[in-house]
N, C-alpha and C. Protein backbone atom coordinates (compact mmCIF):
# COMPACT_ATOMS: atom_id res chain seq x y z
N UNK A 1 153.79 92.43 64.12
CA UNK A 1 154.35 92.79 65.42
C UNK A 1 155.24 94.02 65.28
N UNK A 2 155.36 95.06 66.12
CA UNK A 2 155.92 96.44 66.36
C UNK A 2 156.85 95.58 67.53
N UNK A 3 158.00 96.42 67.27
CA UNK A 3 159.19 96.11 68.03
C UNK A 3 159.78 97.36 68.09
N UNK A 4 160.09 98.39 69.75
CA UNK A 4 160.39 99.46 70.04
C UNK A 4 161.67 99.16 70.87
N UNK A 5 162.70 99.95 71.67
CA UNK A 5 163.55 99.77 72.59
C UNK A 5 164.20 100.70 72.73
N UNK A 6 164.45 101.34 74.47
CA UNK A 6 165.08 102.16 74.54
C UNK A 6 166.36 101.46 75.34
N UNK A 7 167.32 102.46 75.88
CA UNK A 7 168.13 101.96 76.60
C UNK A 7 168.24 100.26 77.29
N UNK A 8 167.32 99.96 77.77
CA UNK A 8 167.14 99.17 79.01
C UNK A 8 165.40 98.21 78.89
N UNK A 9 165.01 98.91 77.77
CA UNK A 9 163.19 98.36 78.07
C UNK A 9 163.14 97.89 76.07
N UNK A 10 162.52 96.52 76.54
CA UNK A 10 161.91 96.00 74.81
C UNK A 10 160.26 96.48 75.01
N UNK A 11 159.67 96.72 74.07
CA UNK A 11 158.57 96.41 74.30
C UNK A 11 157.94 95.95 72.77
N UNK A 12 156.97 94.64 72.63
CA UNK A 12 156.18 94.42 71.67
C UNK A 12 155.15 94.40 71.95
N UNK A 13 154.55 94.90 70.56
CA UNK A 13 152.69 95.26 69.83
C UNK A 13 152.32 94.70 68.81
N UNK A 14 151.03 94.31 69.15
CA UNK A 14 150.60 93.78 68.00
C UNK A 14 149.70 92.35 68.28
N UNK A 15 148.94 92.37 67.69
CA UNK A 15 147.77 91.24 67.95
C UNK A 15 148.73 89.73 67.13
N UNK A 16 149.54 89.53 67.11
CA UNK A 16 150.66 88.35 66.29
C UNK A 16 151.56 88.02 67.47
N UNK A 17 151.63 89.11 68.70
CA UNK A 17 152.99 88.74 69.76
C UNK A 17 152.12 87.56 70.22
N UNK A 18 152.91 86.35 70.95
CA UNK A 18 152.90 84.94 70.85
C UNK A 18 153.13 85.31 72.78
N UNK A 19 152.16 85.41 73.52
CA UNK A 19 152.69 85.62 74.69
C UNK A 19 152.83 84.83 75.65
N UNK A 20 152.31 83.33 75.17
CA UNK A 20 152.98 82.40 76.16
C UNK A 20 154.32 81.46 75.69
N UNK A 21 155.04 82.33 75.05
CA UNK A 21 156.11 81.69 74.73
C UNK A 21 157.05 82.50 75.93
N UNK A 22 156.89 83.91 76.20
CA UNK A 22 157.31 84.78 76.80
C UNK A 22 158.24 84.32 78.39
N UNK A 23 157.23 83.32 79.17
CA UNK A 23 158.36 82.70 79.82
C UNK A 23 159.99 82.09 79.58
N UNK A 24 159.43 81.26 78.67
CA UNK A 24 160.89 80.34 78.16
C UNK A 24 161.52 81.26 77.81
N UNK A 25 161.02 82.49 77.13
CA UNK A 25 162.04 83.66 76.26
C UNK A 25 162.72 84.14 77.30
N UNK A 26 162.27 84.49 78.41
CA UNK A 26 163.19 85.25 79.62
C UNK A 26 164.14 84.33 80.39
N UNK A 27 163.69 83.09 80.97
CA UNK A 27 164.38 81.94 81.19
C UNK A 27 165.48 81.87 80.54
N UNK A 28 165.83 81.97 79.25
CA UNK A 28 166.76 81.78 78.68
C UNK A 28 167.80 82.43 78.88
N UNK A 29 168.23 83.68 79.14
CA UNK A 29 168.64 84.68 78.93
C UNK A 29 169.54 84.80 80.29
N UNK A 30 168.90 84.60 81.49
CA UNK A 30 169.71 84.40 82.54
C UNK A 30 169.85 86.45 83.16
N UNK A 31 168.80 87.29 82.80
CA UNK A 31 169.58 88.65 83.51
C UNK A 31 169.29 88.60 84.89
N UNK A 32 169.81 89.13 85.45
CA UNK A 32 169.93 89.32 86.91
C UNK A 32 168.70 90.43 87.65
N UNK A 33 168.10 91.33 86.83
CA UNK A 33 167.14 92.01 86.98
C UNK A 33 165.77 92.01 86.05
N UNK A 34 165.07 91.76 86.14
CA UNK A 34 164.10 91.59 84.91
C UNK A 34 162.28 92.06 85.59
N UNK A 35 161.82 92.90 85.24
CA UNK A 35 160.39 93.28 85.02
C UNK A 35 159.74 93.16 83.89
N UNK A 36 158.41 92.59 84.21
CA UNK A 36 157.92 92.49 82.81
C UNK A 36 156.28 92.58 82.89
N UNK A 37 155.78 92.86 81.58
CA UNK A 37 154.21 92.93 81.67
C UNK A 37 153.57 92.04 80.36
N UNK A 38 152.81 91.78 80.61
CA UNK A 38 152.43 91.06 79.71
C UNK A 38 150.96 90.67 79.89
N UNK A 39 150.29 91.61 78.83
CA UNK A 39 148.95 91.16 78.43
C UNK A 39 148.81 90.59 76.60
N UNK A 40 147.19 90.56 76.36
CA UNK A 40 147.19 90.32 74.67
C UNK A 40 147.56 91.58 74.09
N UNK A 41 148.73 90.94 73.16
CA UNK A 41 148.44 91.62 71.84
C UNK A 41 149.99 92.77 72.82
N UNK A 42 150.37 92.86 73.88
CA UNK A 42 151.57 93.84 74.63
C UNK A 42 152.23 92.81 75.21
N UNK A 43 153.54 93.38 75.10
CA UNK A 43 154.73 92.86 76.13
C UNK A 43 156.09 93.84 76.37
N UNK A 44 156.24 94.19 77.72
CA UNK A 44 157.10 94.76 77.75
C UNK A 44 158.41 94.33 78.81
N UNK A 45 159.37 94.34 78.14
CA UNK A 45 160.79 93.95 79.00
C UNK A 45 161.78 94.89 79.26
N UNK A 46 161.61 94.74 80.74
CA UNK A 46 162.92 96.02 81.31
C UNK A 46 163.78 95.20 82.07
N UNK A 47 165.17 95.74 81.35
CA UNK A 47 166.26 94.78 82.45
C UNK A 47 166.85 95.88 83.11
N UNK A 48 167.35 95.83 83.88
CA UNK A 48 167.78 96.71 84.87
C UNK A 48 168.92 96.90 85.12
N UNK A 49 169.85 95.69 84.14
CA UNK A 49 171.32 95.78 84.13
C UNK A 49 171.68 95.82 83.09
N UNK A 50 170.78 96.03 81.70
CA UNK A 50 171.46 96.43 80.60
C UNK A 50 171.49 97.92 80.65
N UNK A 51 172.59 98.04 80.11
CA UNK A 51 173.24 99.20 79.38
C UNK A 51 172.53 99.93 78.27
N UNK A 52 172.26 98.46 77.38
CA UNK A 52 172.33 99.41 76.13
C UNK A 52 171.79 98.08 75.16
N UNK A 53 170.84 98.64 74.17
CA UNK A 53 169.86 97.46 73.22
C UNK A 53 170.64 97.67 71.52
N UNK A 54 171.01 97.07 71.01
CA UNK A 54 170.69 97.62 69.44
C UNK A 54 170.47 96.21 68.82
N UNK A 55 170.19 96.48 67.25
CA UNK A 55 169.93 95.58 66.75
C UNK A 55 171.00 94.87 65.96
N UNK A 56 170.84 93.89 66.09
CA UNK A 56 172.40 92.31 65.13
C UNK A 56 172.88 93.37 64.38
N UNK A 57 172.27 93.39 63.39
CA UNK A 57 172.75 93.91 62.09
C UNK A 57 173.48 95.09 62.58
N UNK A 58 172.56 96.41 63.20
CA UNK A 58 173.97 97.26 63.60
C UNK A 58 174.87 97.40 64.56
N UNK A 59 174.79 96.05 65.30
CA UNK A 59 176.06 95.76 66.12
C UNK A 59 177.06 94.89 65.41
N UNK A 60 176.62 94.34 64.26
CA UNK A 60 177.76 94.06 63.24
C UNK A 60 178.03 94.62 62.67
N UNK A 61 177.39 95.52 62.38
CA UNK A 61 178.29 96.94 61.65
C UNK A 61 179.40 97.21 62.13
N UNK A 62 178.99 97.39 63.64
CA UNK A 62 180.23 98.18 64.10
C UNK A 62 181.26 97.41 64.38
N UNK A 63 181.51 95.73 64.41
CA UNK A 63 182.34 95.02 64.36
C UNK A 63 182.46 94.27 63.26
N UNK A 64 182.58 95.60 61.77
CA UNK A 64 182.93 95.08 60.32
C UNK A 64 182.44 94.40 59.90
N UNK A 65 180.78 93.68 59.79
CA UNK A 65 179.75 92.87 59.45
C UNK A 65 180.78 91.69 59.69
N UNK A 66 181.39 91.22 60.86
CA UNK A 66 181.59 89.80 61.44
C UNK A 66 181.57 90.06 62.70
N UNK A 67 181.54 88.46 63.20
CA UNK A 67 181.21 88.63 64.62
C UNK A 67 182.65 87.49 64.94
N UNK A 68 182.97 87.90 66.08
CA UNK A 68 184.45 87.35 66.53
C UNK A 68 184.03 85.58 67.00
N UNK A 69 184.85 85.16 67.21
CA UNK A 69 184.61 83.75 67.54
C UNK A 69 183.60 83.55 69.03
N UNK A 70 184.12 84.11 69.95
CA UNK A 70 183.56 83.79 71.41
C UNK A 70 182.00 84.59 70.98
N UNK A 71 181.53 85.63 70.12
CA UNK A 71 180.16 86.13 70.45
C UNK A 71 179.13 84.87 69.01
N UNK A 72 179.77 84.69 68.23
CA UNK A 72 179.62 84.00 67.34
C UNK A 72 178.91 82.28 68.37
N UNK A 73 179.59 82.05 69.32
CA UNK A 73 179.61 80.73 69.96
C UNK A 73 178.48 81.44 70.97
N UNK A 74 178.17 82.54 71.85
CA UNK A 74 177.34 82.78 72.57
C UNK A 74 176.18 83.05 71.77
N UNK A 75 176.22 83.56 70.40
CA UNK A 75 174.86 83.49 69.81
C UNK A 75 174.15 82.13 69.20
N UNK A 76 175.01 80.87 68.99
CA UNK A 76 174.85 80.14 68.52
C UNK A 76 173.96 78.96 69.67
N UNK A 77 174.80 79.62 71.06
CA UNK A 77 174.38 78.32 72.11
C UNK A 77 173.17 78.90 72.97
N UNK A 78 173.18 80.41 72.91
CA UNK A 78 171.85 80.94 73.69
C UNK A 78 170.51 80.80 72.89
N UNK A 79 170.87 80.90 71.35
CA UNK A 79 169.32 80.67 70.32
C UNK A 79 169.38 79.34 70.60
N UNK A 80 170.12 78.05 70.93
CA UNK A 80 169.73 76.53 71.23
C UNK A 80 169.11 76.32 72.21
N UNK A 81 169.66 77.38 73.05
CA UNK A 81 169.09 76.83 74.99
C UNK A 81 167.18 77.87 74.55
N UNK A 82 167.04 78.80 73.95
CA UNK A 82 165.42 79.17 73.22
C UNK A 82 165.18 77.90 72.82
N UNK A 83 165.40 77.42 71.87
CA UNK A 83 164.80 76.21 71.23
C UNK A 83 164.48 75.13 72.11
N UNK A 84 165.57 75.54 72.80
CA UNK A 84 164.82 73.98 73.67
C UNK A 84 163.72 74.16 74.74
N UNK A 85 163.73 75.18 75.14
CA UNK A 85 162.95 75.61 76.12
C UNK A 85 161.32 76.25 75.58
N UNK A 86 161.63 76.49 74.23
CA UNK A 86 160.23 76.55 73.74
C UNK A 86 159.95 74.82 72.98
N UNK A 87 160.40 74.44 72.80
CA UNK A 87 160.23 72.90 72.46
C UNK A 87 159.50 72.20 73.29
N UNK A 88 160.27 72.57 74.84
CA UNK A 88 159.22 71.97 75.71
C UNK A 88 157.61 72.16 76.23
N UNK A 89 157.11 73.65 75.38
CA UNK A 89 155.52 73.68 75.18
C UNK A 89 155.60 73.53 74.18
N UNK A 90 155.69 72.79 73.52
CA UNK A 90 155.28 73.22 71.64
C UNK A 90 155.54 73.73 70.72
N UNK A 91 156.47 74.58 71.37
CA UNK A 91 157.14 76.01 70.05
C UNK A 91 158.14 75.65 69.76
N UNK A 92 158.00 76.24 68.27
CA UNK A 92 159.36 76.15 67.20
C UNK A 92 159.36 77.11 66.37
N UNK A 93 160.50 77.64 66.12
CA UNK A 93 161.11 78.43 64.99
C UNK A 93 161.76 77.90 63.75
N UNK A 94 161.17 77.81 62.73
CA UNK A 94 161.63 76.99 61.41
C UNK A 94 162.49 77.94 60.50
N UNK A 95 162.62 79.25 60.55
CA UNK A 95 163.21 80.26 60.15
C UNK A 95 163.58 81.03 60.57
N UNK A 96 164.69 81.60 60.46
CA UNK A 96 165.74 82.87 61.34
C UNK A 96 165.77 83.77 60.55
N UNK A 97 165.76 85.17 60.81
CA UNK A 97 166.34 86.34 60.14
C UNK A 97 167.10 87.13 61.08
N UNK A 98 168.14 87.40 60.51
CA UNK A 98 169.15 88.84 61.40
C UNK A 98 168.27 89.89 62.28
N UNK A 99 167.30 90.65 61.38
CA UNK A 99 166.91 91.39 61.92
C UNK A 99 165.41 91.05 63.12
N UNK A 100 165.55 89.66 63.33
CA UNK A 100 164.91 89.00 64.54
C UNK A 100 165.56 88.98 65.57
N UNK A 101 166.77 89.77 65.61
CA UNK A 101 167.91 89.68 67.00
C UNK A 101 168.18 91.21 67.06
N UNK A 102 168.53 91.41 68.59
CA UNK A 102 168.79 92.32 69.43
C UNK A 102 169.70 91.88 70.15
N UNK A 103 171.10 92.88 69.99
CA UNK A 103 172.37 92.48 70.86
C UNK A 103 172.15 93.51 72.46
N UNK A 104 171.74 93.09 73.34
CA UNK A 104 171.62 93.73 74.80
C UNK A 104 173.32 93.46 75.64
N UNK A 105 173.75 94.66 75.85
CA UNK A 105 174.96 94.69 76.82
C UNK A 105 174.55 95.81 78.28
N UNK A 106 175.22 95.14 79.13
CA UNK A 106 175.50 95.74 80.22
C UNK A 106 177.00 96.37 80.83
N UNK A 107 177.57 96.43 79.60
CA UNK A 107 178.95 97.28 79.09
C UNK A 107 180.24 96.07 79.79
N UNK A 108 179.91 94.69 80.07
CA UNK A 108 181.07 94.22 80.07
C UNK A 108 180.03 92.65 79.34
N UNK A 109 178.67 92.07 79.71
CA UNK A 109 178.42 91.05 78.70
C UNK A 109 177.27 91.38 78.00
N UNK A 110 177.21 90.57 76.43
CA UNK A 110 176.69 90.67 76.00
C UNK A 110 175.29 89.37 75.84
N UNK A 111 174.29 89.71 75.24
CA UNK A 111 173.11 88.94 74.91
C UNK A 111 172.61 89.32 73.65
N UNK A 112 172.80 88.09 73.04
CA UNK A 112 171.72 87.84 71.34
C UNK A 112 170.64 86.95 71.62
N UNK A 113 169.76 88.85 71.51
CA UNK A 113 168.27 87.82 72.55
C UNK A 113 167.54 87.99 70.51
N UNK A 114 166.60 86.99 71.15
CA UNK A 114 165.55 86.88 70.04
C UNK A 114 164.75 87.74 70.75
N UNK A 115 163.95 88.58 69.12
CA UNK A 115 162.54 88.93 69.31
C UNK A 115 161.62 88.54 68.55
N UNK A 116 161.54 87.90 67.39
CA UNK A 116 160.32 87.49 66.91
C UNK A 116 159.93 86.70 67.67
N UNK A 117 158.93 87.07 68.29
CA UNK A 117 157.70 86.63 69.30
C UNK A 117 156.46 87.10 68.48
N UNK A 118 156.31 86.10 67.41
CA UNK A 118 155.00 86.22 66.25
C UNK A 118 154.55 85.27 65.93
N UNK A 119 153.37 85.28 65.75
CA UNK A 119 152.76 83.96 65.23
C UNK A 119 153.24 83.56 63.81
N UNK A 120 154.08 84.75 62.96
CA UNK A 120 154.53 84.58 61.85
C UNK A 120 156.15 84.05 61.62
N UNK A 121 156.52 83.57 62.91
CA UNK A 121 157.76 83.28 62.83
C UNK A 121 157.94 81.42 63.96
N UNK A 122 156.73 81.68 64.79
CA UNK A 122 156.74 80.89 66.07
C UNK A 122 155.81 79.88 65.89
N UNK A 123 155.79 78.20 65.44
CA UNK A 123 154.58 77.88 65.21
C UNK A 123 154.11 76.84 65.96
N UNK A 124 153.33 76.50 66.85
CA UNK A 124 152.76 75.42 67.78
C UNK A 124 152.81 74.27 66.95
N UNK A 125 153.48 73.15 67.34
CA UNK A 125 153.21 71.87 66.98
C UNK A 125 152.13 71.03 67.28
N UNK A 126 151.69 69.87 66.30
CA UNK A 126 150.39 69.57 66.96
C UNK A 126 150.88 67.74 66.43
N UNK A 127 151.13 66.82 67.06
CA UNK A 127 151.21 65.68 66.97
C UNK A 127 152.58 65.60 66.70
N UNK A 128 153.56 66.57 67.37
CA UNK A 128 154.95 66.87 67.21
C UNK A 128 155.44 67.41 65.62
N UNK A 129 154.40 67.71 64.60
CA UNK A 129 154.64 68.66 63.42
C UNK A 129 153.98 69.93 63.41
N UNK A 130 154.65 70.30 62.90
CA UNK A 130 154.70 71.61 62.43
C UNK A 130 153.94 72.33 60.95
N UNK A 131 153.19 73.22 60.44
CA UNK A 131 153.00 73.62 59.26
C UNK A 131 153.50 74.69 58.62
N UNK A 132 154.75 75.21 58.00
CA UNK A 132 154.91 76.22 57.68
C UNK A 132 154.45 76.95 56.22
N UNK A 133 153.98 77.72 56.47
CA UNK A 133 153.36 78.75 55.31
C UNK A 133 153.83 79.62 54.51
N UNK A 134 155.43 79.94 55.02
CA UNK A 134 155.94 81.11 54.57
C UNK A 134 156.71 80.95 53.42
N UNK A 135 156.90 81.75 52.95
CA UNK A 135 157.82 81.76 51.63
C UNK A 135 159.29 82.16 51.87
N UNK A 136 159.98 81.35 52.00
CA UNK A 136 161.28 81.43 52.28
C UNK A 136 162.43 81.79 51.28
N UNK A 137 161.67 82.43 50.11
CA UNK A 137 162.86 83.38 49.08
C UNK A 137 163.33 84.36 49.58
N UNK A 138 162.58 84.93 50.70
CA UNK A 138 162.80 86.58 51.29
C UNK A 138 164.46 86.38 51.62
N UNK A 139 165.32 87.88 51.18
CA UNK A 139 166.86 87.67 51.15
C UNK A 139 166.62 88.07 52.64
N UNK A 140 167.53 87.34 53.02
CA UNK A 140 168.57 87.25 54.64
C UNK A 140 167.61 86.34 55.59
N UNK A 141 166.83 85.22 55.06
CA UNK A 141 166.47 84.07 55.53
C UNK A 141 167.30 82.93 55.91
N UNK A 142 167.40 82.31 56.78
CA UNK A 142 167.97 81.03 57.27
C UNK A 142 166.68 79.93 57.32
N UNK A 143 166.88 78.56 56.68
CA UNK A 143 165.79 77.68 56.55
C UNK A 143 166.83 76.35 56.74
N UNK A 144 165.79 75.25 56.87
CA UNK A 144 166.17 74.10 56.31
C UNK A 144 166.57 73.71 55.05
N UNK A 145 167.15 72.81 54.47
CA UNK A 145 166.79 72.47 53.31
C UNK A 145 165.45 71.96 52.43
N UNK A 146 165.07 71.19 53.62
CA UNK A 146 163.61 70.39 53.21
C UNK A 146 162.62 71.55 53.26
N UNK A 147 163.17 72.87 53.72
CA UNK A 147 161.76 73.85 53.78
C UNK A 147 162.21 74.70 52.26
N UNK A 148 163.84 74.89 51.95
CA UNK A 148 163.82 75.42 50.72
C UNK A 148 163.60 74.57 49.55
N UNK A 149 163.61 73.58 49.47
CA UNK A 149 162.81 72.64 48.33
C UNK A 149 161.97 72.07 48.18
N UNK A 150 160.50 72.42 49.02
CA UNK A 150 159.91 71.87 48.83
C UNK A 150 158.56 73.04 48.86
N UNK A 151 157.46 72.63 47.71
CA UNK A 151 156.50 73.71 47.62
C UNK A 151 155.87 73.60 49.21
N UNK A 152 155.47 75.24 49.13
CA UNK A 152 154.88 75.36 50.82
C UNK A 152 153.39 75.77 50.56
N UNK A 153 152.23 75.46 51.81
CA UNK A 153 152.96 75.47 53.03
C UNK A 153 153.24 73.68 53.21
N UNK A 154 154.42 73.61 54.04
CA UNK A 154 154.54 72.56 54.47
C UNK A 154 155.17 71.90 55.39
N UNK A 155 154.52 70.61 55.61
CA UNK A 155 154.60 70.01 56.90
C UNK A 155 155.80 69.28 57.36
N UNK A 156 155.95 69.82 59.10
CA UNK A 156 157.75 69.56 58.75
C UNK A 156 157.95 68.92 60.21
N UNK A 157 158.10 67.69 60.02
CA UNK A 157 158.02 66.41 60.81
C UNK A 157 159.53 66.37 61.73
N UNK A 158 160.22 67.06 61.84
CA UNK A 158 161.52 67.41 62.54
C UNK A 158 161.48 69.00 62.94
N UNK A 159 160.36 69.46 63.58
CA UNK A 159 160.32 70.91 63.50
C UNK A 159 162.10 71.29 64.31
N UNK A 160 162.30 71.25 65.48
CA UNK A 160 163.39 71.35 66.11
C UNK A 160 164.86 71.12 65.48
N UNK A 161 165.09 69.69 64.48
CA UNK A 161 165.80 69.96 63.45
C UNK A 161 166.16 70.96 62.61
N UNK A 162 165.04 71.18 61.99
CA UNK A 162 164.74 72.55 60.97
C UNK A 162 165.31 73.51 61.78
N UNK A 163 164.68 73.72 62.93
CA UNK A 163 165.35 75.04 63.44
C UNK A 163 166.59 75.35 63.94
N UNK A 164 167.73 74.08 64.56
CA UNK A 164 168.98 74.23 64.57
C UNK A 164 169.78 74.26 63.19
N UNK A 165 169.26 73.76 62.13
CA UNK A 165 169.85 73.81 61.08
C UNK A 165 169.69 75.43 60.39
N UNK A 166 168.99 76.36 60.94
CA UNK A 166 168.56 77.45 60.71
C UNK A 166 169.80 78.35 61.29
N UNK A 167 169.66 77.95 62.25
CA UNK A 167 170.35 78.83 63.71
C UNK A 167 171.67 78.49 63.06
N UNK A 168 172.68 77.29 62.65
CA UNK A 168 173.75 76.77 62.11
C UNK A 168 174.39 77.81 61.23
N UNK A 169 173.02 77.51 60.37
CA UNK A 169 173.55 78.58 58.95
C UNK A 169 173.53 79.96 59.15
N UNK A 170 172.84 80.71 59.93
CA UNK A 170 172.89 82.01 60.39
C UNK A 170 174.16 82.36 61.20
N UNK A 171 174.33 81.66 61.80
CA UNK A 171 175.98 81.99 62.70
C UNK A 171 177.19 81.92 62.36
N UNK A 172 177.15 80.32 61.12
CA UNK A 172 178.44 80.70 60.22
C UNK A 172 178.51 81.89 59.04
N UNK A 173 177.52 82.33 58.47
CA UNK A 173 177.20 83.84 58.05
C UNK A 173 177.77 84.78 58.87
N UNK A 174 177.00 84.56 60.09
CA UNK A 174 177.74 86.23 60.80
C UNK A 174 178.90 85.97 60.90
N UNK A 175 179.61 84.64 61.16
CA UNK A 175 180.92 84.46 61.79
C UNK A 175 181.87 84.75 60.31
N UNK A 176 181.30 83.96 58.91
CA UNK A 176 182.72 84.41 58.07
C UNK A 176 182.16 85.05 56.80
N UNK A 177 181.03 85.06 57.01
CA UNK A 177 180.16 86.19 56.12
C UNK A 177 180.09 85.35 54.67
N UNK A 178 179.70 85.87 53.25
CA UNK A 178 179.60 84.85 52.37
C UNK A 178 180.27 84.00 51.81
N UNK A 179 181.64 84.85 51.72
CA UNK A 179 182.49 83.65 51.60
C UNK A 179 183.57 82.95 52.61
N UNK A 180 183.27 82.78 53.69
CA UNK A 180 183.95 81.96 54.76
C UNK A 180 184.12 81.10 54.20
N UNK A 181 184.59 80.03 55.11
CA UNK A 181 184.83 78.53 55.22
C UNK A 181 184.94 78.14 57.00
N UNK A 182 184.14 77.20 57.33
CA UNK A 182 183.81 77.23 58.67
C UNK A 182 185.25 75.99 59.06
N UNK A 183 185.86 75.76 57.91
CA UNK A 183 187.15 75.17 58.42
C UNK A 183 187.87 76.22 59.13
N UNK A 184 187.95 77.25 58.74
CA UNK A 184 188.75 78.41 59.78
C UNK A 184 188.66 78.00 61.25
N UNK A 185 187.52 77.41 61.76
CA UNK A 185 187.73 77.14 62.96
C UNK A 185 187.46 75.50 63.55
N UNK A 186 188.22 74.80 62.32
CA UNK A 186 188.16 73.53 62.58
C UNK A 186 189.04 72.91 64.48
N UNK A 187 187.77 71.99 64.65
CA UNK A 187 187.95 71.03 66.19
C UNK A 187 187.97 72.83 67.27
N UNK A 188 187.09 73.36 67.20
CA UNK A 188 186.70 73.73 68.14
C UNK A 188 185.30 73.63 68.46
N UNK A 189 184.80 73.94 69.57
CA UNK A 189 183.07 73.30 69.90
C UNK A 189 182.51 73.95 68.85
N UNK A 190 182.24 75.17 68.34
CA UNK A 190 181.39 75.78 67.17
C UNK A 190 181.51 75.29 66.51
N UNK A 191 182.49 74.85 65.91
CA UNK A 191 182.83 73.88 64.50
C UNK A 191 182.28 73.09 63.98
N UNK A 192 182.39 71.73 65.89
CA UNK A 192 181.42 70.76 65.73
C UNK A 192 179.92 70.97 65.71
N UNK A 193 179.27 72.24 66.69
CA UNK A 193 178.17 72.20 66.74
C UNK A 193 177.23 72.93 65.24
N UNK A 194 178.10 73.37 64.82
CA UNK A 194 177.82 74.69 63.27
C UNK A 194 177.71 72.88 62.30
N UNK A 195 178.54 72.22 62.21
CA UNK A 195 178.73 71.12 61.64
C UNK A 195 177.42 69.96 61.21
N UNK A 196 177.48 69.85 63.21
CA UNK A 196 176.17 68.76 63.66
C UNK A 196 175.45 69.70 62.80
N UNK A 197 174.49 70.58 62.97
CA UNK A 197 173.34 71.54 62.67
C UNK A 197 173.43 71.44 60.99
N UNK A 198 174.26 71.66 60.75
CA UNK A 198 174.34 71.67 59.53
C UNK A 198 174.15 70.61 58.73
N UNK A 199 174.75 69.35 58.67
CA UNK A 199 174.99 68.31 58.23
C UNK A 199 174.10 66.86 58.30
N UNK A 200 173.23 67.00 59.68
CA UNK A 200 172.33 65.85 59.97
C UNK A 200 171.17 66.88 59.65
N UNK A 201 171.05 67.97 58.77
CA UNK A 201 169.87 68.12 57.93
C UNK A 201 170.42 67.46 56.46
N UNK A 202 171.06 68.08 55.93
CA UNK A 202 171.52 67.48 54.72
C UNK A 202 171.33 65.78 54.40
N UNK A 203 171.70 64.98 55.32
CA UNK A 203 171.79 63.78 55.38
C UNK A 203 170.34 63.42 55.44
N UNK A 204 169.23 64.03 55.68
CA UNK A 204 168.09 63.78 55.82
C UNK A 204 167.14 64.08 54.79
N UNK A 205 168.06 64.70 53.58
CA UNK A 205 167.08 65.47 52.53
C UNK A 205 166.99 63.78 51.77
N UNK A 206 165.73 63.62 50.91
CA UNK A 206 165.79 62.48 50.07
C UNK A 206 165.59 62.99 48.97
């Protein structure tokens, strides 16, 4: 998949873009203006009230590779409200990478929209599992546990699990980078929810 963006317009290419996930993806997001096209293999998104597109990584640049508490909590709860909304056809994301996000502002809010919209990132469940294929050594991956220990490809009977436990570990990264401690923001909602995500995978490894 090719991933372009100017000011105000995404557009993806490529015979891998996943285009009936494409509803739930906009649903999520909540903009107030939105055009879109969408055939095989193209998709293009114009919002009409963003400002301005860049990508995670160099919008953490510019806020010292961390992300402050309140954008840290909006990236954490808008990739959940995706998950759930592709959950409800079938789709799941078992792995996160940084550079699968695009921070969109309209110069007073912001959005950490997803773009991997790939068949290499997005995988249809079929009897509520999942098969993953990928090799999850690649550096700046977020996984499960049960997907990093266990030879692949393989079958992963909590796909939706897997993927908040993904989303968990990716956000306390951006939030305190490698060596945090997510006690820094002990008994606030991120805490608990970075926690839950985190912890009822662990408890599940045998």
């Amino acid at each position: 998949m090719k991933l372009s963006f100017t000011h105000n317009t995404l557009t993806f290419e490529g015979d891998d873009v996943i285009t009936d996930s494409i509803p739930s993806f906009l649903s999520t997001y909540n903009f107030s203006e939105v055009n879109s096209t969408t055939t095989p293999g193209f998709f293009q998104l114009k919002v009409g009230n963003v400002k301005e597109i860049m990508l995670l990584s160099e919008y953490m640049k510019s806020q010292k590779y961390l992300l402050d508490y309140n954008s840290a909590m909006m990236l954490f709860y808008q990739t959940n409200e995706l998950l759930m909304k592709l959950k409800q056809v079938g789709l799941y994301i078992p792995v996160f990478h940084i550079k699968d996000f695009v921070v969109m502002s309209d110069g007073e809010k912001i959005w950490f929209v997803y773009v991997g919209l790939s068949e290499k990132t997005i995988f249809r469940a079929i009897d509520g599992e999942i098969i993953v294929p990928l090799a999850t050594d690649d550096v700046g991956a977020f996984f499960s546990p049960e997907i990093g220990i266990k030879r692949l490809p393989l079958k992963v009977v909590d796909p939706y699990g897997c993927a908040i436990y993904a989303v968990g570990s990716l956000v306390k990264t951006c939030l305190f980078g490698g060596g945090g401690d997510v006690a820094e923001i002990y008994a606030t909602k991120l805490y608990w929810a970075i926690m839950r995500a985190i912890n009822e995978r662990i408890y599940l490894i045998v």
